[in-house]
N, C-alpha and C. Protein backbone atom coordinates (compact mmCIF):
# COMPACT_ATOMS: atom_id res chain seq x y z
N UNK A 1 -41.31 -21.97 54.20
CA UNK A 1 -41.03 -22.20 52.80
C UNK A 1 -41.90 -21.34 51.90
N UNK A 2 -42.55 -21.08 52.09
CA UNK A 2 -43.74 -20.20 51.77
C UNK A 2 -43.22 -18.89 51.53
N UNK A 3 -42.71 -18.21 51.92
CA UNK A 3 -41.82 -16.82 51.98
C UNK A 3 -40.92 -16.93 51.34
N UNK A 4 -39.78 -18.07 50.36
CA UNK A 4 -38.93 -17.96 49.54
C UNK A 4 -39.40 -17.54 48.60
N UNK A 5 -40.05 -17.67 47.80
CA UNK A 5 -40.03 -17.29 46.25
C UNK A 5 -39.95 -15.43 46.21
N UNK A 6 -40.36 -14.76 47.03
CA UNK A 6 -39.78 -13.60 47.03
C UNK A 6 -38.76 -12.69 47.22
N UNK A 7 -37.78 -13.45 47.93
CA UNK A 7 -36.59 -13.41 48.48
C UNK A 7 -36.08 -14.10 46.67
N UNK A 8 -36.33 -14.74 46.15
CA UNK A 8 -35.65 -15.25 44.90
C UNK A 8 -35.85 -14.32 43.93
N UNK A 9 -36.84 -13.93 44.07
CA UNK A 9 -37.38 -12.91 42.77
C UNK A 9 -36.54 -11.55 43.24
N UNK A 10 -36.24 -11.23 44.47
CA UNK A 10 -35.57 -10.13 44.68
C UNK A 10 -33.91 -10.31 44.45
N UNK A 11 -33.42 -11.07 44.48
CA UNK A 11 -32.24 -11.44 44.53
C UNK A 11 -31.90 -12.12 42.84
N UNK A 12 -32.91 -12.02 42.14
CA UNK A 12 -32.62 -11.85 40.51
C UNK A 12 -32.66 -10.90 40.26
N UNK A 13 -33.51 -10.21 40.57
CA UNK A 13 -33.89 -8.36 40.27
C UNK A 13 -32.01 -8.04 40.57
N UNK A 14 -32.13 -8.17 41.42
CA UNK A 14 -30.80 -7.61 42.21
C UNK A 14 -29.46 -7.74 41.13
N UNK A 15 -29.18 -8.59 41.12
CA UNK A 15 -28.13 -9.74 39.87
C UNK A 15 -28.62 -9.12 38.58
N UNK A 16 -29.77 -8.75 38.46
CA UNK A 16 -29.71 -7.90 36.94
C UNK A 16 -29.30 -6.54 36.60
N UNK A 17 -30.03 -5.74 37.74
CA UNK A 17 -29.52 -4.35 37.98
C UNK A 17 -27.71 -4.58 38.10
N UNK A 18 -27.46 -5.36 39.02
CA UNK A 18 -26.27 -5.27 38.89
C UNK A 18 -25.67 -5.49 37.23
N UNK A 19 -25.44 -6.26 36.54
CA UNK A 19 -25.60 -6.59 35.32
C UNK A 19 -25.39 -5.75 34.47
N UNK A 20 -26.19 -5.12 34.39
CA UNK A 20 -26.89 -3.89 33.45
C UNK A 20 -26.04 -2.35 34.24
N UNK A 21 -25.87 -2.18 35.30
CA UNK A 21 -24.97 -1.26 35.84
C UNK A 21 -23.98 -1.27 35.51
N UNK A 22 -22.81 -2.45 35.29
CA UNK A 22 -21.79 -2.97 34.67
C UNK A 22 -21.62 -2.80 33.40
N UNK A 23 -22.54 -3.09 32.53
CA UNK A 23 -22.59 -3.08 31.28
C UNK A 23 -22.57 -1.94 30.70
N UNK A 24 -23.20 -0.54 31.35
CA UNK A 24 -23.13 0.57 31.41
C UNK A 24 -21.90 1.67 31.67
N UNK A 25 -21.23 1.24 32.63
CA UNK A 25 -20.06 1.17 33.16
C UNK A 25 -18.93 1.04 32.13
N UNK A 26 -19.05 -0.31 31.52
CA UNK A 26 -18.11 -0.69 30.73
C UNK A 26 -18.46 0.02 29.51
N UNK A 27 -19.74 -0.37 28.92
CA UNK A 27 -19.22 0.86 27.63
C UNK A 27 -19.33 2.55 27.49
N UNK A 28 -19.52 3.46 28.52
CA UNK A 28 -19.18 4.38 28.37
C UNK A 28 -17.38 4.68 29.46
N UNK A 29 -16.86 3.42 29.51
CA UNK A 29 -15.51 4.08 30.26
C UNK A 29 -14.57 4.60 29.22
N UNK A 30 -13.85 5.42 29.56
CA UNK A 30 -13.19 5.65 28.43
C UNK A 30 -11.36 5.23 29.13
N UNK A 31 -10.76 4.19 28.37
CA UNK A 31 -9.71 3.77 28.36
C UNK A 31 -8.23 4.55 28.10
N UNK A 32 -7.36 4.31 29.19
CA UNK A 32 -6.06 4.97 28.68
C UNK A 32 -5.33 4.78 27.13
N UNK A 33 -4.67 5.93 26.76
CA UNK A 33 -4.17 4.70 25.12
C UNK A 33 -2.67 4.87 25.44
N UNK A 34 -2.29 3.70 25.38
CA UNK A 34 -0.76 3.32 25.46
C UNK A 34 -0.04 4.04 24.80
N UNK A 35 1.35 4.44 25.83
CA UNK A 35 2.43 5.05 25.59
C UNK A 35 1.88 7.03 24.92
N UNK A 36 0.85 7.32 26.38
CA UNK A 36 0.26 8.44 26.23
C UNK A 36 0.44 8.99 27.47
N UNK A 37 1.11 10.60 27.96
CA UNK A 37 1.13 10.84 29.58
C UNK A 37 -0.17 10.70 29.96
N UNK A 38 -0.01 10.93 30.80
CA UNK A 38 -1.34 10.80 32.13
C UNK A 38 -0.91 12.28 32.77
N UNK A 39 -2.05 13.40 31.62
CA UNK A 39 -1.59 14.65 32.39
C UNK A 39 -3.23 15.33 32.94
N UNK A 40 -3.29 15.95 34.82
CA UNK A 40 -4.15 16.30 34.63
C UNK A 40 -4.74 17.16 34.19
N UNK A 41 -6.77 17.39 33.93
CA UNK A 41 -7.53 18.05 33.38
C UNK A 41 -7.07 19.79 34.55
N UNK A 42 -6.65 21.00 33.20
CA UNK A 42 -6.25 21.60 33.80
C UNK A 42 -7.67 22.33 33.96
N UNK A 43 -8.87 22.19 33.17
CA UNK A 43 -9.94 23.04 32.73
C UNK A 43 -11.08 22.29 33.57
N UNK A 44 -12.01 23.51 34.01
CA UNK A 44 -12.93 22.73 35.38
C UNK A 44 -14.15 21.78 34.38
N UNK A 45 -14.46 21.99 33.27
CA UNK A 45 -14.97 21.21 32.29
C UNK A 45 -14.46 19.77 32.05
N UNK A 46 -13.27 19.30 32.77
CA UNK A 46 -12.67 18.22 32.28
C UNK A 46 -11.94 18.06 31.20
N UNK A 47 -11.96 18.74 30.58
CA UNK A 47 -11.59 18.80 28.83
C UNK A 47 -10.01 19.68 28.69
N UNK A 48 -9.20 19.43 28.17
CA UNK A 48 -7.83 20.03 28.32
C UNK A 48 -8.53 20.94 27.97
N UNK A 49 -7.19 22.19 27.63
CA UNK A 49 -7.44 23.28 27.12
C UNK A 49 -7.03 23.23 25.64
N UNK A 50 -7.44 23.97 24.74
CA UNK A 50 -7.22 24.04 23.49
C UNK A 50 -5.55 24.09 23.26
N UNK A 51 -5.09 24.45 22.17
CA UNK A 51 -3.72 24.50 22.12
C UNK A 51 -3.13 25.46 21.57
N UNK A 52 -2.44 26.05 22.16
CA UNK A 52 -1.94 27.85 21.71
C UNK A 52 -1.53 27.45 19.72
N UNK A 53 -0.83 28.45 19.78
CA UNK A 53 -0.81 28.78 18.12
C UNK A 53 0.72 27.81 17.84
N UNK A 54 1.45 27.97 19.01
CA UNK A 54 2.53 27.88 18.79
C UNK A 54 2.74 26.37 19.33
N UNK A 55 2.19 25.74 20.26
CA UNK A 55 2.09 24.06 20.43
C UNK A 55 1.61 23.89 19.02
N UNK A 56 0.26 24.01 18.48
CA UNK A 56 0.06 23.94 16.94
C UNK A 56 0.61 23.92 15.95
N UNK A 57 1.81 24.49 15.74
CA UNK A 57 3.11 24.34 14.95
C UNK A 57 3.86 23.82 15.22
N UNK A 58 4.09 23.37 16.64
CA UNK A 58 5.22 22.85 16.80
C UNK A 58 5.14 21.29 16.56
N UNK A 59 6.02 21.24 15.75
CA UNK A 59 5.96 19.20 15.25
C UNK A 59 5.93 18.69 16.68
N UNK A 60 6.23 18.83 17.51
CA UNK A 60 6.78 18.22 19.25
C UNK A 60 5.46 18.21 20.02
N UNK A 61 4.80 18.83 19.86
CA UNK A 61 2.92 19.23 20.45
C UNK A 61 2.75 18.21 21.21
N UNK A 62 2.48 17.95 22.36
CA UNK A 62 2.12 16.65 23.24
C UNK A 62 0.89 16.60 22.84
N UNK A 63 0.30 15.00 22.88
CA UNK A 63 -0.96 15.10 22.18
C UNK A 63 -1.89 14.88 23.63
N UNK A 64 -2.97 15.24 23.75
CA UNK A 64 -4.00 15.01 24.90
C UNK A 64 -4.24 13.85 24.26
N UNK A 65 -5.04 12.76 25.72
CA UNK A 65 -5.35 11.49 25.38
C UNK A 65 -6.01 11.47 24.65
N UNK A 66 -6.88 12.43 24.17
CA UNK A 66 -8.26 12.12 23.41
C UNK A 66 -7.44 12.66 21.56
N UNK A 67 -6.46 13.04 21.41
CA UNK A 67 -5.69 13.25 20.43
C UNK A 67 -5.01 12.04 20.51
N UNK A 68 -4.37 11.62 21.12
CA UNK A 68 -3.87 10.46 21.15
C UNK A 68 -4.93 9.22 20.34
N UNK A 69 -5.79 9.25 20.94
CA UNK A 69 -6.97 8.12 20.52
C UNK A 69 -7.42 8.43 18.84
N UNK A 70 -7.51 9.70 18.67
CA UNK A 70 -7.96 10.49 17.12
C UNK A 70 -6.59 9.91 16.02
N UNK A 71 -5.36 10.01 16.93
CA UNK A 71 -4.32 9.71 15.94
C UNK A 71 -4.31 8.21 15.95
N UNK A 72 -4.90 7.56 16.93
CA UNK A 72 -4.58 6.09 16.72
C UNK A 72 -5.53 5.53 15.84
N UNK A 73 -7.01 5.88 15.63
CA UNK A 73 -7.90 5.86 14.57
C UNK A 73 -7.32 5.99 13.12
N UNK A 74 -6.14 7.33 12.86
CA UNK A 74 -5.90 7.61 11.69
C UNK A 74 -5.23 6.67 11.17
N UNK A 75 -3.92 6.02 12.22
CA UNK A 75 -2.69 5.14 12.01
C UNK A 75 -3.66 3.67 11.82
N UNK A 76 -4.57 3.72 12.28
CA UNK A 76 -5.37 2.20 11.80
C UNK A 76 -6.09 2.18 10.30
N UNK A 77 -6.62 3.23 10.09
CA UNK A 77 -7.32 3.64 8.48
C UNK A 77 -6.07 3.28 7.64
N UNK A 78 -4.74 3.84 8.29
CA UNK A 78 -3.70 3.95 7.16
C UNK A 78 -3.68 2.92 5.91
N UNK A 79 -3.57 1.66 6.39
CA UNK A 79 -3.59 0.67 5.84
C UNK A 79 -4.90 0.39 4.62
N UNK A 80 -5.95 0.89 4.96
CA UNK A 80 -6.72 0.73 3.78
C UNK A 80 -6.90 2.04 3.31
N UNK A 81 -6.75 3.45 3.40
CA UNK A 81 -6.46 4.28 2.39
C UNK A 81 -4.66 4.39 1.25
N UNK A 82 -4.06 3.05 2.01
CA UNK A 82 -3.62 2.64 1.03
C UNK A 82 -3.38 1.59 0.01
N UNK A 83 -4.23 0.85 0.53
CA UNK A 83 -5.15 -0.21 -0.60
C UNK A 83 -6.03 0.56 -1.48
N UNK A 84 -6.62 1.76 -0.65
CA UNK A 84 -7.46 2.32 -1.98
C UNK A 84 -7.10 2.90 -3.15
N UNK A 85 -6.14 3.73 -2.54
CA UNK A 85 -4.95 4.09 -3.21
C UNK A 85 -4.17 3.44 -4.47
N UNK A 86 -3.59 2.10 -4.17
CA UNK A 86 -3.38 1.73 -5.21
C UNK A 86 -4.32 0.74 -5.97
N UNK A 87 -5.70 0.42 -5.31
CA UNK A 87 -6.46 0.04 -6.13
C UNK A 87 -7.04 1.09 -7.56
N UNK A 88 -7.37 2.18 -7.18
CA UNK A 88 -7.65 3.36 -7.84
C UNK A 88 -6.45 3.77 -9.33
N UNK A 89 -4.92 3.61 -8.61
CA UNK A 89 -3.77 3.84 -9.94
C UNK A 89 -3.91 2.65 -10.25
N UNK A 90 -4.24 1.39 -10.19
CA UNK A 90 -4.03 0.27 -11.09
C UNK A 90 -5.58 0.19 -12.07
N UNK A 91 -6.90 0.20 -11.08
CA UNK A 91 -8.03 0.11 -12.30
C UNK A 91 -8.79 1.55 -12.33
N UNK A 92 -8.36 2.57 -12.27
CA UNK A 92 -9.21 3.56 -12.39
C UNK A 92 -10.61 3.93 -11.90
N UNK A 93 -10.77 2.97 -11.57
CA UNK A 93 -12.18 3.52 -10.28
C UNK A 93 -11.88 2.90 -8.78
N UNK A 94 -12.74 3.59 -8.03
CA UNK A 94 -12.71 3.30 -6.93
C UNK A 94 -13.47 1.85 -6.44
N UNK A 95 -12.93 1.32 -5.64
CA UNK A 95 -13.25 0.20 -5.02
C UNK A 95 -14.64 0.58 -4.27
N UNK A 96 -16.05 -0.27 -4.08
CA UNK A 96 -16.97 -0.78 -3.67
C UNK A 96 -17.09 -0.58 -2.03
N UNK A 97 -16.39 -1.26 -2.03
CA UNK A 97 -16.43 -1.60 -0.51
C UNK A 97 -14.70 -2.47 -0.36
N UNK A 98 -14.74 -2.57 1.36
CA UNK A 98 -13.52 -3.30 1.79
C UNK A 98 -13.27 -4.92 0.69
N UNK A 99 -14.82 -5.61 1.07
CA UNK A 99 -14.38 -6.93 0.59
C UNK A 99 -13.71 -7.25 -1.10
N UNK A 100 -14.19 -5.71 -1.41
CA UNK A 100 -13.13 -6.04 -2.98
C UNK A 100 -12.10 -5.36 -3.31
N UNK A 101 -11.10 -5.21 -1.68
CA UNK A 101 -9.84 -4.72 -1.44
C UNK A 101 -9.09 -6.02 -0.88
N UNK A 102 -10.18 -7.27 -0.80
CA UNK A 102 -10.09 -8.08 0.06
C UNK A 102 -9.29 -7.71 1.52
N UNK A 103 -9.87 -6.96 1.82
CA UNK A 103 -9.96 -6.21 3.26
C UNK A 103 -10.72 -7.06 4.79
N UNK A 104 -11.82 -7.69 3.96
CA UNK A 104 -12.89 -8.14 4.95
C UNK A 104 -13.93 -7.05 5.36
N UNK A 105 -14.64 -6.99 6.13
CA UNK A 105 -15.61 -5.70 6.70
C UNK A 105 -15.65 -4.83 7.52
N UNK A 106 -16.40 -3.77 7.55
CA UNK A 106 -16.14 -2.54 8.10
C UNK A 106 -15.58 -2.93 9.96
N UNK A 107 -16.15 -4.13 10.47
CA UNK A 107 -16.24 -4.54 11.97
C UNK A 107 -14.80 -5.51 12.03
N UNK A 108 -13.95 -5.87 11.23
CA UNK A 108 -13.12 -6.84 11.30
C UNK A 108 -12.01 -5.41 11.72
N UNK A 109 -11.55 -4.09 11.35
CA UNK A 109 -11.19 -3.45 11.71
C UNK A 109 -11.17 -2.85 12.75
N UNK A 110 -12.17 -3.07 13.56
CA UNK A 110 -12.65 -2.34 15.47
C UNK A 110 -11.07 -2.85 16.26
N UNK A 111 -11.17 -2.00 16.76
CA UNK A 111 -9.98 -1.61 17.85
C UNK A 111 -9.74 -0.62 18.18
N UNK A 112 -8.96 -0.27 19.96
CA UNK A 112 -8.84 0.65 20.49
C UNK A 112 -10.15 1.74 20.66
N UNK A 113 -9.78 3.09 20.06
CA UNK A 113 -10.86 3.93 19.37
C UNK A 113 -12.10 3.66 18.67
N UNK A 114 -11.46 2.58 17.34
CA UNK A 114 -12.42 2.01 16.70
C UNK A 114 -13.12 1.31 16.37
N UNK A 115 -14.61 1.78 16.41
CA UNK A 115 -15.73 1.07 16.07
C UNK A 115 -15.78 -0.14 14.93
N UNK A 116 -15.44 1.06 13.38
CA UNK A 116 -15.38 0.08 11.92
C UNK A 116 -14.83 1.44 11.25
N UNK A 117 -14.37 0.78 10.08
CA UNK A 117 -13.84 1.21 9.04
C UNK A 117 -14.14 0.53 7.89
N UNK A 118 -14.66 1.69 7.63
CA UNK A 118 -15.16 1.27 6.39
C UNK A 118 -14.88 2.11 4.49
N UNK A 119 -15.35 1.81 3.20
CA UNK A 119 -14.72 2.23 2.58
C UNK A 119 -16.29 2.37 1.34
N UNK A 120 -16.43 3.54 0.78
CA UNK A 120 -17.28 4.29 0.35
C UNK A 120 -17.13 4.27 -0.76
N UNK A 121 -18.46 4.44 -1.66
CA UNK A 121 -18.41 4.02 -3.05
C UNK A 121 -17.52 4.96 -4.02
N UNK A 122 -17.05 6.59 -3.46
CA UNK A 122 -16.34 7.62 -4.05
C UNK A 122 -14.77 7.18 -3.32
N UNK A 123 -14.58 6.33 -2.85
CA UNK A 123 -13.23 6.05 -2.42
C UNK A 123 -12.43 6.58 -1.14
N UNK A 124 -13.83 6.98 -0.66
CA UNK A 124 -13.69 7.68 1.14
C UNK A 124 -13.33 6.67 2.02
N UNK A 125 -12.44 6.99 2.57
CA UNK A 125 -12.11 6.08 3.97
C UNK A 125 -12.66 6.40 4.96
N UNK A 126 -14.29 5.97 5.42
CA UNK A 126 -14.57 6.37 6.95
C UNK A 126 -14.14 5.47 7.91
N UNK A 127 -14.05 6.09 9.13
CA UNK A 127 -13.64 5.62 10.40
C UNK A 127 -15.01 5.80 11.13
N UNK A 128 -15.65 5.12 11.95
CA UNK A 128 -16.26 5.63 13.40
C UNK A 128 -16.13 5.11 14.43
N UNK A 129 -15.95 5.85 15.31
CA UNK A 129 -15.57 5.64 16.32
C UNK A 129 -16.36 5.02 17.57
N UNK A 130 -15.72 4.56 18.69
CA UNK A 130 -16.32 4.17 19.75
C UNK A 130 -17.60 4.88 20.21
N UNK A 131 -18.77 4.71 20.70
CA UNK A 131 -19.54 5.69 21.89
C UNK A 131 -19.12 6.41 22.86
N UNK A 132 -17.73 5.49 23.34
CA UNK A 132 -17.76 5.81 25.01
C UNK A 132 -16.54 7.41 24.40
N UNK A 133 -16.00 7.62 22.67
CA UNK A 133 -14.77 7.93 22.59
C UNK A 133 -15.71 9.50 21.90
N UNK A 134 -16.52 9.05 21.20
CA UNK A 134 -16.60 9.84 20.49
C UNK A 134 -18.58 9.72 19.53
N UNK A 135 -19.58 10.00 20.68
CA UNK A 135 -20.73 9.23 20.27
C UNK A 135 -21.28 10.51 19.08
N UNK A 136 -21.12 9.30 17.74
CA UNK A 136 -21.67 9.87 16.68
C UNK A 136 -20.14 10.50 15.49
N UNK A 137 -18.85 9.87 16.35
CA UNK A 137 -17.75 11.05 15.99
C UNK A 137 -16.94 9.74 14.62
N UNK A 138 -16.49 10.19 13.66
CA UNK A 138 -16.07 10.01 12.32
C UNK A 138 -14.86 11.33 11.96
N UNK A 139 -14.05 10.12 11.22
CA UNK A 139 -12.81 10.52 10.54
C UNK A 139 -13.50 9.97 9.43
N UNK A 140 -13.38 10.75 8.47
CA UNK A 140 -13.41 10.77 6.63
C UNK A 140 -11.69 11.13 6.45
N UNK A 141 -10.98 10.20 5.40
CA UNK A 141 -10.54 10.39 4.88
C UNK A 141 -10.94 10.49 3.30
N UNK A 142 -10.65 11.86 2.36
CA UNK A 142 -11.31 12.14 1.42
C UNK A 142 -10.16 12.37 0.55
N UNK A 143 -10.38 11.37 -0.68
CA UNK A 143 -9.44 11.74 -2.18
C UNK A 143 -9.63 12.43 -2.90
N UNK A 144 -8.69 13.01 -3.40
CA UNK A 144 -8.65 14.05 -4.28
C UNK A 144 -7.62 13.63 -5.93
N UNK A 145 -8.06 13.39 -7.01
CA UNK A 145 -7.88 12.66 -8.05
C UNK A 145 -7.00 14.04 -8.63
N UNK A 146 -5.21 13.96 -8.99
CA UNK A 146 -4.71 14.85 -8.99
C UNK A 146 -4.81 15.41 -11.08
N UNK A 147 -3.82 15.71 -11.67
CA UNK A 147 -3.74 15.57 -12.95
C UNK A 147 -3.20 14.40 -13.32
N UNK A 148 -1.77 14.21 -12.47
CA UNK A 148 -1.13 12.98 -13.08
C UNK A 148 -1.60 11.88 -12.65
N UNK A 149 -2.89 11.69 -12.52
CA UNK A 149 -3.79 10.48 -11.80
C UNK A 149 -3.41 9.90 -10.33
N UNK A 150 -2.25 10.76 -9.70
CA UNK A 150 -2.49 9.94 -8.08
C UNK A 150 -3.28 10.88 -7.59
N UNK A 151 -3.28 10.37 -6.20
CA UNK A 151 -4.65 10.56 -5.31
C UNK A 151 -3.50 11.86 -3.97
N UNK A 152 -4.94 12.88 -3.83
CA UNK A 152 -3.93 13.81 -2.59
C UNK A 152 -4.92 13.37 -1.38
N UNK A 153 -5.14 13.25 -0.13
CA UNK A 153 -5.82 12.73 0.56
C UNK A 153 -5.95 13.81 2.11
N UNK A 154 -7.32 14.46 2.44
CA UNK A 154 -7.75 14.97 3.48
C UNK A 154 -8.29 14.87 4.43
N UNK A 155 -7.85 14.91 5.27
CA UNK A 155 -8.22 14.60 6.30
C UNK A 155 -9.83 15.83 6.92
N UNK A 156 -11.24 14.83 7.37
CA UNK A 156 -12.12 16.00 8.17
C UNK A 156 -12.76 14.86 8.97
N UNK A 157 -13.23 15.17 9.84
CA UNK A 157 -14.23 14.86 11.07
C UNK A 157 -15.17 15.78 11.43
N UNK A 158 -15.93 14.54 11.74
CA UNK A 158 -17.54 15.14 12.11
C UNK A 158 -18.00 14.86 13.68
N UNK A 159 -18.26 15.55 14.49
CA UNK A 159 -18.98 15.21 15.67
C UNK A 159 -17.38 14.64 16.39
N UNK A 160 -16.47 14.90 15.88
CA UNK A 160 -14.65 14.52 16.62
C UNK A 160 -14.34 15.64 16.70
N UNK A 161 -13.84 16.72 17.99
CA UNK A 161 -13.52 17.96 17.63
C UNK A 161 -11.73 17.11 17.90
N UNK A 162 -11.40 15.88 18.76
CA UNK A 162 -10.02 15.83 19.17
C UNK A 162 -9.16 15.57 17.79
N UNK A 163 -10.24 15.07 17.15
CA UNK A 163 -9.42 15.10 15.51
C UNK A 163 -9.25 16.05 14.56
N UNK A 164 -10.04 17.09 14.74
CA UNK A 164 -9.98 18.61 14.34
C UNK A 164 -8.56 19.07 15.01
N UNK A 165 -8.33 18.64 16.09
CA UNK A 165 -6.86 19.46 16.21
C UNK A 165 -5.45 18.63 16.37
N UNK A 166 -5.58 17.48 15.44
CA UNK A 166 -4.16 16.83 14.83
C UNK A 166 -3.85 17.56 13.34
N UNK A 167 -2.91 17.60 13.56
CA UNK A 167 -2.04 18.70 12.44
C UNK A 167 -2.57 18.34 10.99
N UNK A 168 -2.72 16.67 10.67
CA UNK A 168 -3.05 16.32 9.63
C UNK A 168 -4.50 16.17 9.30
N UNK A 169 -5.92 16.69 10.03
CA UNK A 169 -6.82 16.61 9.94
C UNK A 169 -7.43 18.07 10.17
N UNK A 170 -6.52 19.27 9.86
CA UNK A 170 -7.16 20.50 9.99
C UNK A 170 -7.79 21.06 8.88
C-alpha cells in the first residue's frame, strides 16, 4: 500500500497531458465548411495555388475551403452591415456599438469561421476570425458616406490573405 500514491500521481499527470493534448488538437483543427468540394492540396506547401486571372473573373471560380470559410464570415457580417446601414440613413451618425443596433455583442455572433463581430465607432463592421482559421486574421467592412447620403461599402482584410482573393474583398 505504500507504493500507491505514486502510481496515482502518475496516472493524473497522465489524464492531464492527455487533456491538454486534446484541447490543443481541438482548437487548432481546422473544420470542413459545408456544401464545399473536398479538393486535394495541389501545392507541396499545403496551400492551393493562387488563382489564374481568368478563374478571377470568372463569376463560376470554385472557391478553396479556406475561401469558402472567408465568404462564410462575410455572409454572417451581412446582417449587421445592414443594420448599420440603415441605422446611419435614418439618424445620421453611426451607431456605438452592436447593443445600440440591439444586436447584442461582438461574441453572440461566433460561428463557423467566426470568432465576433463586432461594430466600430466610424461604422466599421469588423469580423475576427477563429485561431485555428485565421490567427490574428479580420474582415473590415468599411463605409463610405456617398453625396446622396447612402453608404458604398468595402470590403479589406488584415492578416486573411483567403479573403483578399473573394471577388468582393479585393
Amino acid at each position: 500500500m505504500k507504493r500507491v500514491a505514486p502510481l496515482i500521481v502518475a496516472l493524473v499527470l497522465s489524464v492531464l497531458l492527455a487533456l491538454v493534448a486534446y484541447r490543443v488538437a481541438v482548437h487548432y483543427a481546422t473544420f470542413p465548411v459545408a456544401d464545399s468540394p473536398a479538393a486535394p492540396d495541389a501545392s507541396p506547401t499545403g496551400r492551393p495555388p493562387p488563382l489564374t486571372r481568368e478563374e478571377m473573373e470568372s463569376p463560376e471560380a470554385p472557391l478553396s475551403p479556406e475561401q469558402a470559410q472567408a465568404a462564410d464570415a462575410l455572409e454572417r457580417a451581412r446582417p449587421i452591415q445592414a443594420a448599420v446601414d440603415a441605422f446611419y440613413v435614418a439618424e445620421g451618425t453611426w451607431p456605438r456599438n452592436l447593443a445600440q443596433l440591439g444586436l447584442g455583442n461582438p461574441d453572440s455572433h461566433a460561428g463557423g469561421p467566426v470568432a465576433a463581430i463586432s461594430v466600430r465607432p466610424d461604422g466599421e463592421v469588423a469580423v475576427a476570425m477563429k485561431p485555428h482559421v485565421a490567427r490574428g486574421g479580420e474582415i473590415r467592412l468599411v463605409p463610405t458616406v456617398l453625396a446622396d447620403g447612402s453608404l458604398d461599402w468595402a470590403c479589406r482584410a488584415r492578416n486573411y490573405p483567403a479573403a483578399t482573393r473573394l471577388p468582393e474583398c479585393r
